[in-house]
Protein backbone atom coordinates (compact mmCIF):
# COMPACT_ATOMS: atom_id res chain seq x y z
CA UNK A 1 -103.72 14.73 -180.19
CA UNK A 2 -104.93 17.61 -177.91
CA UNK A 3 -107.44 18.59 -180.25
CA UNK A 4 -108.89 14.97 -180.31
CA UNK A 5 -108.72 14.86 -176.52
CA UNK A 6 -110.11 17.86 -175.61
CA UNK A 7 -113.49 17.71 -178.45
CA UNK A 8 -115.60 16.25 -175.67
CA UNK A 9 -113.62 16.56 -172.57
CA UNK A 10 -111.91 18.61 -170.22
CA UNK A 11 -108.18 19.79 -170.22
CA UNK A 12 -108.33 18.43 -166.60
CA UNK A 13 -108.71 14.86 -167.90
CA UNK A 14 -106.06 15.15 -170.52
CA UNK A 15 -103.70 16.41 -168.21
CA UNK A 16 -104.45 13.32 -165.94
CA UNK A 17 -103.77 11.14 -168.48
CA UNK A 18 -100.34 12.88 -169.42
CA UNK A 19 -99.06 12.68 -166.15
CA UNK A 20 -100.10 9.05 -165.30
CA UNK A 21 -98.63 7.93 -169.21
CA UNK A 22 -95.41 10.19 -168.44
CA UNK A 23 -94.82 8.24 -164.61
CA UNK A 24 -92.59 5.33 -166.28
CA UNK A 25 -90.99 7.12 -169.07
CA UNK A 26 -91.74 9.45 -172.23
CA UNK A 27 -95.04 8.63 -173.74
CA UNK A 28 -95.89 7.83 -176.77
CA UNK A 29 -99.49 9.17 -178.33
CA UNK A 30 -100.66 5.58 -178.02
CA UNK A 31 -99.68 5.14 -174.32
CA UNK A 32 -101.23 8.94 -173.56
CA UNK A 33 -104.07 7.80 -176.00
CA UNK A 34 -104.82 4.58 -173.93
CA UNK A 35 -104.31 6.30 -170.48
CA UNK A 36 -107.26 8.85 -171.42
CA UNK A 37 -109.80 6.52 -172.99
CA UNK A 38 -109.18 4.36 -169.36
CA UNK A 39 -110.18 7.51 -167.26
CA UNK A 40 -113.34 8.22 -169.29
CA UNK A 41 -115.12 5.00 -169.23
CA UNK A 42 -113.77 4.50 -165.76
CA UNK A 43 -110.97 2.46 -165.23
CA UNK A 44 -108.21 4.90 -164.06
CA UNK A 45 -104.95 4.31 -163.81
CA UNK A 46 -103.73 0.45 -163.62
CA UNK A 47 -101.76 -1.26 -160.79
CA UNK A 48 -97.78 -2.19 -161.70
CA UNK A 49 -97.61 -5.61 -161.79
CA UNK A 50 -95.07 -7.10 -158.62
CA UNK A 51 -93.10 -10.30 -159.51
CA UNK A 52 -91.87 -12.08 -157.02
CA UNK A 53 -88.12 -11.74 -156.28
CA UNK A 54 -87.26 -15.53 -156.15
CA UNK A 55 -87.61 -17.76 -158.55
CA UNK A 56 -88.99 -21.58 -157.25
CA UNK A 57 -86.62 -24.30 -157.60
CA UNK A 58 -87.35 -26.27 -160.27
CA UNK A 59 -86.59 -30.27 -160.87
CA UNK A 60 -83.91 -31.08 -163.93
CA UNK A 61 -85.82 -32.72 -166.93
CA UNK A 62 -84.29 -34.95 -167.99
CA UNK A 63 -86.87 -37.28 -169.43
CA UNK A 64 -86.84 -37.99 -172.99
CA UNK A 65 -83.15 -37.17 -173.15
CA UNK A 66 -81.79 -40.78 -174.73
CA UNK A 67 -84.02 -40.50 -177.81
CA UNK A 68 -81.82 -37.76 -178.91
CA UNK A 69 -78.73 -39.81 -178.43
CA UNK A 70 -79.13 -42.28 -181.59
CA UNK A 71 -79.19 -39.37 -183.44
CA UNK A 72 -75.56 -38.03 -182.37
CA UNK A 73 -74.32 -41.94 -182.75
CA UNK A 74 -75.70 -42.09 -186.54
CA UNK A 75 -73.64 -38.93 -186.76
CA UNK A 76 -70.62 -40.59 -185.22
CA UNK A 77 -71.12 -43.76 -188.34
CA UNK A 78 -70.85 -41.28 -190.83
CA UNK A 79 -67.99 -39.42 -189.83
């Protein structure tokens, strides 16, 4: 992997993109592989995605619901 990195590039710009793959956890040669090819052609490092810490309140669906119930009351014939 170093080898491949380093062919038209410095060791500055590999050891960029080790340190920004290793920030979440151990990386892979894919996840160091994708981290370098962002820096060359310019993207650097991406932003973590934030998720809200609530979740909206959402309505009970209940539509459709009585179609399903001839199918438990042919059930109930048989038995």
């Amino acid at each position: 992997l170093l080898s491949d990195l380093l062919k038209d590039h410095s060791l500055e710009t590999a050891t960029e993109a080790l340190e920004i793959a290793s920030e979440r956890c151990h990386p892979s040669t894919e996840t160091i592989k994708q981290v370098f090819h962002q820096l060359i052609h310019g993207r650097g490092s991406r932003e973590t995605v934030r998720l809200k810490s609530t979740v909206p309140v959402m309505p009970i669906a209940e539509r459709g619901m009585n179609q399903y119930d001839v199918f438990f009351q042919q059930e109930r014939r048989k038995a």
